[in-house]
Protein backbone atom coordinates (compact mmCIF):
# COMPACT_ATOMS: atom_id res chain seq x y z
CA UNK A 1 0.00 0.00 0.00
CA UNK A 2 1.49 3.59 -1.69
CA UNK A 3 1.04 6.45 1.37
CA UNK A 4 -0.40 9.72 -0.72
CA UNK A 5 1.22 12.99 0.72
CA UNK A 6 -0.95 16.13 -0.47
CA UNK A 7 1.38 19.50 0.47
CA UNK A 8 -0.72 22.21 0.49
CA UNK A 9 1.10 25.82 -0.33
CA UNK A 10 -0.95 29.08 -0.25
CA UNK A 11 -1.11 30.55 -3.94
CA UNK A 12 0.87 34.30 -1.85
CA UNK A 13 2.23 36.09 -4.58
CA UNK A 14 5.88 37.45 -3.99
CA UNK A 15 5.95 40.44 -2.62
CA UNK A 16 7.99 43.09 -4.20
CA UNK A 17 8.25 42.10 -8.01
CA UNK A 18 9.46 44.15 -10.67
CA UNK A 19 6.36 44.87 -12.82
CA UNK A 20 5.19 42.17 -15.24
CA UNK A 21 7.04 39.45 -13.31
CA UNK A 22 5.61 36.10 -12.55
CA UNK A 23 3.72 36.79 -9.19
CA UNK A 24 4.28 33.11 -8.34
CA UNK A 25 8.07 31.97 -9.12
CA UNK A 26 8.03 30.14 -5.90
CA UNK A 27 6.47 27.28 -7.67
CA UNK A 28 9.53 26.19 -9.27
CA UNK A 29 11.26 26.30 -6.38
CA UNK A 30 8.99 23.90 -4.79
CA UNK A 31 9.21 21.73 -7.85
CA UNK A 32 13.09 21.34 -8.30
CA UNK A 33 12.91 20.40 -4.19
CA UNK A 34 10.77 17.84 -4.71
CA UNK A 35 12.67 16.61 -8.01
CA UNK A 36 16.16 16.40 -5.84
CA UNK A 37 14.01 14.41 -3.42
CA UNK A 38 12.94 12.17 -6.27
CA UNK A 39 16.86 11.92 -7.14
CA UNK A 40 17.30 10.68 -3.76
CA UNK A 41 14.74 7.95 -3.29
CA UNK A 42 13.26 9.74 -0.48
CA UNK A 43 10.12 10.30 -2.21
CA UNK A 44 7.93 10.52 -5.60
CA UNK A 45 5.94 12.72 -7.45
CA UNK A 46 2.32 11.31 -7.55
CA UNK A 47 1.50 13.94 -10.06
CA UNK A 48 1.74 17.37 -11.63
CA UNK A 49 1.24 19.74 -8.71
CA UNK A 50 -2.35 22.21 -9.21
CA UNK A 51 -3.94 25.19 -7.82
CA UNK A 52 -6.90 24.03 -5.63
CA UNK A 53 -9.29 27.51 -4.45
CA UNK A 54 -6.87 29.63 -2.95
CA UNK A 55 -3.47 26.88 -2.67
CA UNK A 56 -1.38 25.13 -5.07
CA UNK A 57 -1.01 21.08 -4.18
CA UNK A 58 1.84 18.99 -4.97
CA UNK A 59 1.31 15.41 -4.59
CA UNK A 60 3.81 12.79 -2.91
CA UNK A 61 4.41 8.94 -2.76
């Protein structure tokens, strides 16, 4: 039996962004840490993460 992890993030936009910029570059952040965690056996992605109301969800196994 696969556990299911569900990491809920609050969709905050950066603060203080030049003009035009991607209000949510945090994202990617999130997604290369769970990547390296993939790397290290320590976990795996479930699925593409998605915004959910007012979060974004990434999904673990």
């Amino acid at each position: 039996m696969a556990l299911l992890v569900e990491i809920h993030v609050p969709l905050t936009p950066t603060p203080n962004l030049p003009p035009g910029a991607y209000p949510l570059p945090w994202i990617e952040q999130v997604e290369d840490f769970l990547v390296d965690l993939e790397e290290e056996g320590a976990a795996e992605s479930y699925d593409e993460g998605t915004s959910f109301g007012a979060y974004f969800v990434f999904f673990l196994m």
